[in-house]
PDB file of N, CA and C in Angstrom:
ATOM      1  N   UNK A   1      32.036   5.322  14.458  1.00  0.00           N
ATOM      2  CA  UNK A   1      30.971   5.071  15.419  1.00  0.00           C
ATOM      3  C   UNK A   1      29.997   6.250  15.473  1.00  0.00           C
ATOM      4  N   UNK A   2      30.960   7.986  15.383  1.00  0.00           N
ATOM      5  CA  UNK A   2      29.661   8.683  15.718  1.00  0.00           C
ATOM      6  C   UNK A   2      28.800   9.037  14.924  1.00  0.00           C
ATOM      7  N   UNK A   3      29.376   8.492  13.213  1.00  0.00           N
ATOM      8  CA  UNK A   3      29.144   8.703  11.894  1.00  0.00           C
ATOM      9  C   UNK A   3      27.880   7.589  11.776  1.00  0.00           C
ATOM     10  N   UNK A   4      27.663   6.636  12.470  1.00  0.00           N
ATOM     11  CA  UNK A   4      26.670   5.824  12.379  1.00  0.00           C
ATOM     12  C   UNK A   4      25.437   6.074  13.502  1.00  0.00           C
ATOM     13  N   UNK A   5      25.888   6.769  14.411  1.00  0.00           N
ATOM     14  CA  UNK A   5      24.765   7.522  15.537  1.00  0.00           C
ATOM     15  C   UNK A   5      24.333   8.258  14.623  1.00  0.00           C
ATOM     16  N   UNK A   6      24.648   9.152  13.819  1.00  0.00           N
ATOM     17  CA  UNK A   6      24.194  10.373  12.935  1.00  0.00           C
ATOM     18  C   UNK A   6      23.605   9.984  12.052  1.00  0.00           C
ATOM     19  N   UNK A   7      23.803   8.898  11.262  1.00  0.00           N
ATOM     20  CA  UNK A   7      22.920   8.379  10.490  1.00  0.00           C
ATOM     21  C   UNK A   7      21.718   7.678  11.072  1.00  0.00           C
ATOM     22  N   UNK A   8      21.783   7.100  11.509  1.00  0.00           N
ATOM     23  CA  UNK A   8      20.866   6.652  12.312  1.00  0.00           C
ATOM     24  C   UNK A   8      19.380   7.582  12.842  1.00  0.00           C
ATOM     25  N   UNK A   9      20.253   8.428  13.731  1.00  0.00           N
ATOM     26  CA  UNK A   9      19.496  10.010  14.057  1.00  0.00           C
ATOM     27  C   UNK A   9      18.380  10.146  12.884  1.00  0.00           C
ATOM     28  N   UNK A  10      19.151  10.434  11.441  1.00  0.00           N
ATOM     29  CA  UNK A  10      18.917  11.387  10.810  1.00  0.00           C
ATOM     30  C   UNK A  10      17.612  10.461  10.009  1.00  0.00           C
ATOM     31  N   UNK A  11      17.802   9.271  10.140  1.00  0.00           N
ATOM     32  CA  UNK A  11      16.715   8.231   9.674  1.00  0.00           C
ATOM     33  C   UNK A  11      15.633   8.376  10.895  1.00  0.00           C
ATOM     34  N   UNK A  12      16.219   8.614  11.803  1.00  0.00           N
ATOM     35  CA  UNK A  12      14.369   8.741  12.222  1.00  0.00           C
ATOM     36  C   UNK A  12      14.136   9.898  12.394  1.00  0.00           C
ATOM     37  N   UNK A  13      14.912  10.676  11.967  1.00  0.00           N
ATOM     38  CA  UNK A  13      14.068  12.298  11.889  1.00  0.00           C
ATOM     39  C   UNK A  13      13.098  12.018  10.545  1.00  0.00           C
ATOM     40  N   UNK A  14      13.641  11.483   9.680  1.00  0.00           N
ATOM     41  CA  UNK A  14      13.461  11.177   7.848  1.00  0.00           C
ATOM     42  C   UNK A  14      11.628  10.793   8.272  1.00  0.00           C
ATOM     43  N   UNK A  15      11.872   9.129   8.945  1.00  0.00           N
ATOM     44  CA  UNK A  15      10.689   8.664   9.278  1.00  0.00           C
ATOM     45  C   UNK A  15       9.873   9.198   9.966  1.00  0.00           C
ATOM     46  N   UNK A  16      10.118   9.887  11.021  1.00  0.00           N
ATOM     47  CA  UNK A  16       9.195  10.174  12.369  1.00  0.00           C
ATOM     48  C   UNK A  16       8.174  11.623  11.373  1.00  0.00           C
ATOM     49  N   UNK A  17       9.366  12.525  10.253  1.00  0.00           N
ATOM     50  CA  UNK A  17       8.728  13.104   9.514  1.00  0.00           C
ATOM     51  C   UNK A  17       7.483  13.049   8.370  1.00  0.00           C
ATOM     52  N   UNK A  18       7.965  11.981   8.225  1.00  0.00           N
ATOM     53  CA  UNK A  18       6.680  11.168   6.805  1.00  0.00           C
ATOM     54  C   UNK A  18       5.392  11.765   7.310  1.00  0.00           C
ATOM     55  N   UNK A  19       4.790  11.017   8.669  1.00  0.00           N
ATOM     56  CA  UNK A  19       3.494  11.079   9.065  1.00  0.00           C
ATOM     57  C   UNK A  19       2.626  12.325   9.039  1.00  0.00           C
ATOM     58  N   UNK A  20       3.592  13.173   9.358  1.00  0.00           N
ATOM     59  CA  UNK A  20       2.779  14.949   9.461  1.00  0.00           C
ATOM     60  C   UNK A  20       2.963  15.259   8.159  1.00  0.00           C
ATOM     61  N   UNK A  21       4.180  15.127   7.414  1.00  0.00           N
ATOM     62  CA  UNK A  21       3.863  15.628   5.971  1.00  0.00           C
ATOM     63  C   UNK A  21       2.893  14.891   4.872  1.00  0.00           C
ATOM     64  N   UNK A  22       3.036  13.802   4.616  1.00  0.00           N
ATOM     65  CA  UNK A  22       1.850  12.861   4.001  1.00  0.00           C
ATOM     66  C   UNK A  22       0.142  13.103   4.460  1.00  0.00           C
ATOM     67  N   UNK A  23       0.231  12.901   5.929  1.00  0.00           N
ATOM     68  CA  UNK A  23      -1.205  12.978   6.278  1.00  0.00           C
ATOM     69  C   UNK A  23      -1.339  13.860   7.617  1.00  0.00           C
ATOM     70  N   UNK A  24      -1.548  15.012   7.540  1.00  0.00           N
ATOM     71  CA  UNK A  24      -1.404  15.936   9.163  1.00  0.00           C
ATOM     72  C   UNK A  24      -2.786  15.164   9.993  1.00  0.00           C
ATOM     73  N   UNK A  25      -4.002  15.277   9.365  1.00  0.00           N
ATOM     74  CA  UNK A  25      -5.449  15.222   9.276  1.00  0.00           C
ATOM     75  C   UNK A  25      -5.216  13.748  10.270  1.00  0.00           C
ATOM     76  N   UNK A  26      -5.089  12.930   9.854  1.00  0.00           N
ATOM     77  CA  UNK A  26      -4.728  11.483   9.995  1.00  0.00           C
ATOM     78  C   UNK A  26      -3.441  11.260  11.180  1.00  0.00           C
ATOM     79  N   UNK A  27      -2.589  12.157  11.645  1.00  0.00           N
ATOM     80  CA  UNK A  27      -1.977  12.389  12.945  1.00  0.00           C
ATOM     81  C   UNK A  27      -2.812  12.896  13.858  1.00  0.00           C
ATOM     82  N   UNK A  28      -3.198  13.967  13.681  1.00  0.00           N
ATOM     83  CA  UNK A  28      -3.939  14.627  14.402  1.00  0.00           C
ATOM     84  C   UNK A  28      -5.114  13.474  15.383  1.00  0.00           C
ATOM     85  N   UNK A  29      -5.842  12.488  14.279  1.00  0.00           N
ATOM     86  CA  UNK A  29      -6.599  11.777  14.912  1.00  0.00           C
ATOM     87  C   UNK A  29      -6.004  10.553  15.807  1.00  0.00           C
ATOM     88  N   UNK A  30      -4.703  10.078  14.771  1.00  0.00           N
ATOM     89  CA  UNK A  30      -4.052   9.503  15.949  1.00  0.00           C
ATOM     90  C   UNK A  30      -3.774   9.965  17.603  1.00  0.00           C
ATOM     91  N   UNK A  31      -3.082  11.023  17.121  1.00  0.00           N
ATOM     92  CA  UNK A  31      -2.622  11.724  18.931  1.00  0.00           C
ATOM     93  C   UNK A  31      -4.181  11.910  19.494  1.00  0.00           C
ATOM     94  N   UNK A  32      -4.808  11.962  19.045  1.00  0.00           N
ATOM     95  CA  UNK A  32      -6.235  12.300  19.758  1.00  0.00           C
ATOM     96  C   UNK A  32      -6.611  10.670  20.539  1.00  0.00           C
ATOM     97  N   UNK A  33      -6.717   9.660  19.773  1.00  0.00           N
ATOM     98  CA  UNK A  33      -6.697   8.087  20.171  1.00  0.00           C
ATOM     99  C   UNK A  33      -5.662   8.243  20.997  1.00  0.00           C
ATOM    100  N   UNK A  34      -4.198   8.240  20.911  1.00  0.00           N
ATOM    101  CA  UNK A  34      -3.380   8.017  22.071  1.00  0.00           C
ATOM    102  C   UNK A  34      -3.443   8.563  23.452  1.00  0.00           C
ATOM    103  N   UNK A  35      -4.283  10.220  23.278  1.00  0.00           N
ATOM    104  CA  UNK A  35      -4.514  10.706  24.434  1.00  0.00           C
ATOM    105  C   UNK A  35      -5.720  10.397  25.190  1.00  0.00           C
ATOM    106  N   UNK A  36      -6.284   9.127  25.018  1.00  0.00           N
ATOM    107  CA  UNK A  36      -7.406   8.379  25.619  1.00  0.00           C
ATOM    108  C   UNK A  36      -7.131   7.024  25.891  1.00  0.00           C
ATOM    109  N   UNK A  37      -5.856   6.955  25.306  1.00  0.00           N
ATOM    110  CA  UNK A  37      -5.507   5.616  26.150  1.00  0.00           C
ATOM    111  C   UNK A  37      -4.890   5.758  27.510  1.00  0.00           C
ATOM    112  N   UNK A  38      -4.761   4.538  28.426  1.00  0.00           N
ATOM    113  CA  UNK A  38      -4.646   4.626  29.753  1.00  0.00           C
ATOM    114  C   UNK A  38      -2.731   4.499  30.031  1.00  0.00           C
ATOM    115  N   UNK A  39      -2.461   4.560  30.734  1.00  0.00           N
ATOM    116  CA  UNK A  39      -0.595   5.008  31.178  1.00  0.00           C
ATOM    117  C   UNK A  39      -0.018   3.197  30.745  1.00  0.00           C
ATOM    118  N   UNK A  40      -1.165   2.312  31.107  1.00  0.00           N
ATOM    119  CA  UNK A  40      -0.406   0.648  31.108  1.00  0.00           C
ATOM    120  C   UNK A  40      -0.699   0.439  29.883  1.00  0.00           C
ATOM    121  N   UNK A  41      -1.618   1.398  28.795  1.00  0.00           N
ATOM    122  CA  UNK A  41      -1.709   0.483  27.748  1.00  0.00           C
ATOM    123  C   UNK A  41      -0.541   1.204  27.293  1.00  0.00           C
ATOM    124  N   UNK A  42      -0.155   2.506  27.366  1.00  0.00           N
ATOM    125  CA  UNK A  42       0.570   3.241  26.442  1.00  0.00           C
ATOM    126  C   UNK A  42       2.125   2.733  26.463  1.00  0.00           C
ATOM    127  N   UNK A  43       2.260   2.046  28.205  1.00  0.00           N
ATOM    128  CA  UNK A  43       3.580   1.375  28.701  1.00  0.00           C
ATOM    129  C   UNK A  43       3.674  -0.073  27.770  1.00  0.00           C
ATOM    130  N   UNK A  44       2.511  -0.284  27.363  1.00  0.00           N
ATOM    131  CA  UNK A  44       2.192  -2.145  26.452  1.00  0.00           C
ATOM    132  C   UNK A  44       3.172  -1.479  25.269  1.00  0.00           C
ATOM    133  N   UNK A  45       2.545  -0.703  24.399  1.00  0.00           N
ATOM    134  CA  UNK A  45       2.585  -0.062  23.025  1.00  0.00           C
ATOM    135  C   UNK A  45       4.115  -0.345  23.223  1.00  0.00           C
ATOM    136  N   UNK A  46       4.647   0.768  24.230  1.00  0.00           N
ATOM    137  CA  UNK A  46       6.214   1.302  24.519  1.00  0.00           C
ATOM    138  C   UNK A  46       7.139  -0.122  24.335  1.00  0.00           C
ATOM    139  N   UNK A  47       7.166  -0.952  24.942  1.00  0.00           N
ATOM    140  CA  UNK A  47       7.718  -2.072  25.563  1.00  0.00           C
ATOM    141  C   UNK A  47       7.482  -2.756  24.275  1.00  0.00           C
ATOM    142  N   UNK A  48       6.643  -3.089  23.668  1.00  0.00           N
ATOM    143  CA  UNK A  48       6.171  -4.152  22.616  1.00  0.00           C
ATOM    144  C   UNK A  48       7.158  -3.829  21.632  1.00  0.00           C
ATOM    145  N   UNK A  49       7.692  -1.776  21.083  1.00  0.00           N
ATOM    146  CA  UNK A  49       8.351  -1.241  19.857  1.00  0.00           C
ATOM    147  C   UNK A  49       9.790  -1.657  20.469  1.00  0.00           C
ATOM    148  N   UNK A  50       9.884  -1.352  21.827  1.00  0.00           N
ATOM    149  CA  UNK A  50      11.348  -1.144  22.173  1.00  0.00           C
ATOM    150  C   UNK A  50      11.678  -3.282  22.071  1.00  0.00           C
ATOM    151  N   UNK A  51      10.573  -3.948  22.537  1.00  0.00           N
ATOM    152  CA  UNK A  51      11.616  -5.890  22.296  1.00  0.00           C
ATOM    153  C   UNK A  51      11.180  -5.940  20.875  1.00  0.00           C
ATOM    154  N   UNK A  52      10.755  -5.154  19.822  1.00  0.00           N
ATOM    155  CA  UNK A  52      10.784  -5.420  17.993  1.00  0.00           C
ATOM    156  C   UNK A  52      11.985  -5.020  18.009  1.00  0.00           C
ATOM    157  N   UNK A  53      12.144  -3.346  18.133  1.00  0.00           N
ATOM    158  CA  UNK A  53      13.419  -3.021  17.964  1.00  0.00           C
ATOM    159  C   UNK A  53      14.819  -3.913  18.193  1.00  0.00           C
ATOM    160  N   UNK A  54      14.724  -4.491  19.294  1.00  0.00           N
ATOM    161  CA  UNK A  54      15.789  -5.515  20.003  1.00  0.00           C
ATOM    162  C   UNK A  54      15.975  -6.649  18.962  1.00  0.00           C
ATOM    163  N   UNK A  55      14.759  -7.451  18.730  1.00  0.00           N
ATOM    164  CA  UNK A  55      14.486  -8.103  18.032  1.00  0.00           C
ATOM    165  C   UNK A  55      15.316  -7.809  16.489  1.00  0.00           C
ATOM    166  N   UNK A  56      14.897  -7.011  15.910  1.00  0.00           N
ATOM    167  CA  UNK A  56      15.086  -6.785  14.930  1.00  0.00           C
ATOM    168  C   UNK A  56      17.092  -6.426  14.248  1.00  0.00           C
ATOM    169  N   UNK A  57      17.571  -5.533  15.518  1.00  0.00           N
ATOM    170  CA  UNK A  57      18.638  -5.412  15.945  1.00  0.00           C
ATOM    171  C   UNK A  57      19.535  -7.123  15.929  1.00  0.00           C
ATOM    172  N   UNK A  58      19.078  -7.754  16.324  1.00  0.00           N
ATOM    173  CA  UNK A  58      19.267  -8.824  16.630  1.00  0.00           C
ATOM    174  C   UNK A  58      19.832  -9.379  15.608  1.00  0.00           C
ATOM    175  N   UNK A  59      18.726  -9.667  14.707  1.00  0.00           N
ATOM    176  CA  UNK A  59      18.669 -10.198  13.380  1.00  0.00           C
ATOM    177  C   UNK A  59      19.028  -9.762  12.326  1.00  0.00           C
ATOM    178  N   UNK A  60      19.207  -8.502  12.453  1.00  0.00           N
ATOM    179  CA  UNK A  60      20.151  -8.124  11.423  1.00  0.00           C
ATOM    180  C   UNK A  60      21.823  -7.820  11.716  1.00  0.00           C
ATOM    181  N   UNK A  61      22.174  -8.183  12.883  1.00  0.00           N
ATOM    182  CA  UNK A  61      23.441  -8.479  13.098  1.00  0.00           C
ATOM    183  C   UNK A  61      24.085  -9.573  13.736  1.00  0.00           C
TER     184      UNK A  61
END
């Protein structure tokens, strides 16, 4: 079980990493867009990844 938390972990360190190493330039402008969006859209964004995630969870088990 904790051998699959760790993997897991270590996959979205893997992913969450891609974005700054591939394109910093191209983050940068993102976080700049996110910090002009408003608290309900950013709560939309939040909610929309976390029922894919569910979703997705779902379906593959």
């Amino acid at each position: 079980m904790w051998e699959m938390w760790g993997m897991a972990f270590a996959l979205v360190l893997i992913i969450e990493g891609m974005t700054p190493f591939l394109s910093p330039q191209q983050l940068r402008k993102t976080l700049l867009f996110v910090l002009t969006q408003s608290d309900n859209t950013l709560r939309g964004f939040g909610f929309a990844s976390m029922l894919t995630g569910l979703i997705l969870l779902y379906l593959i088990n």
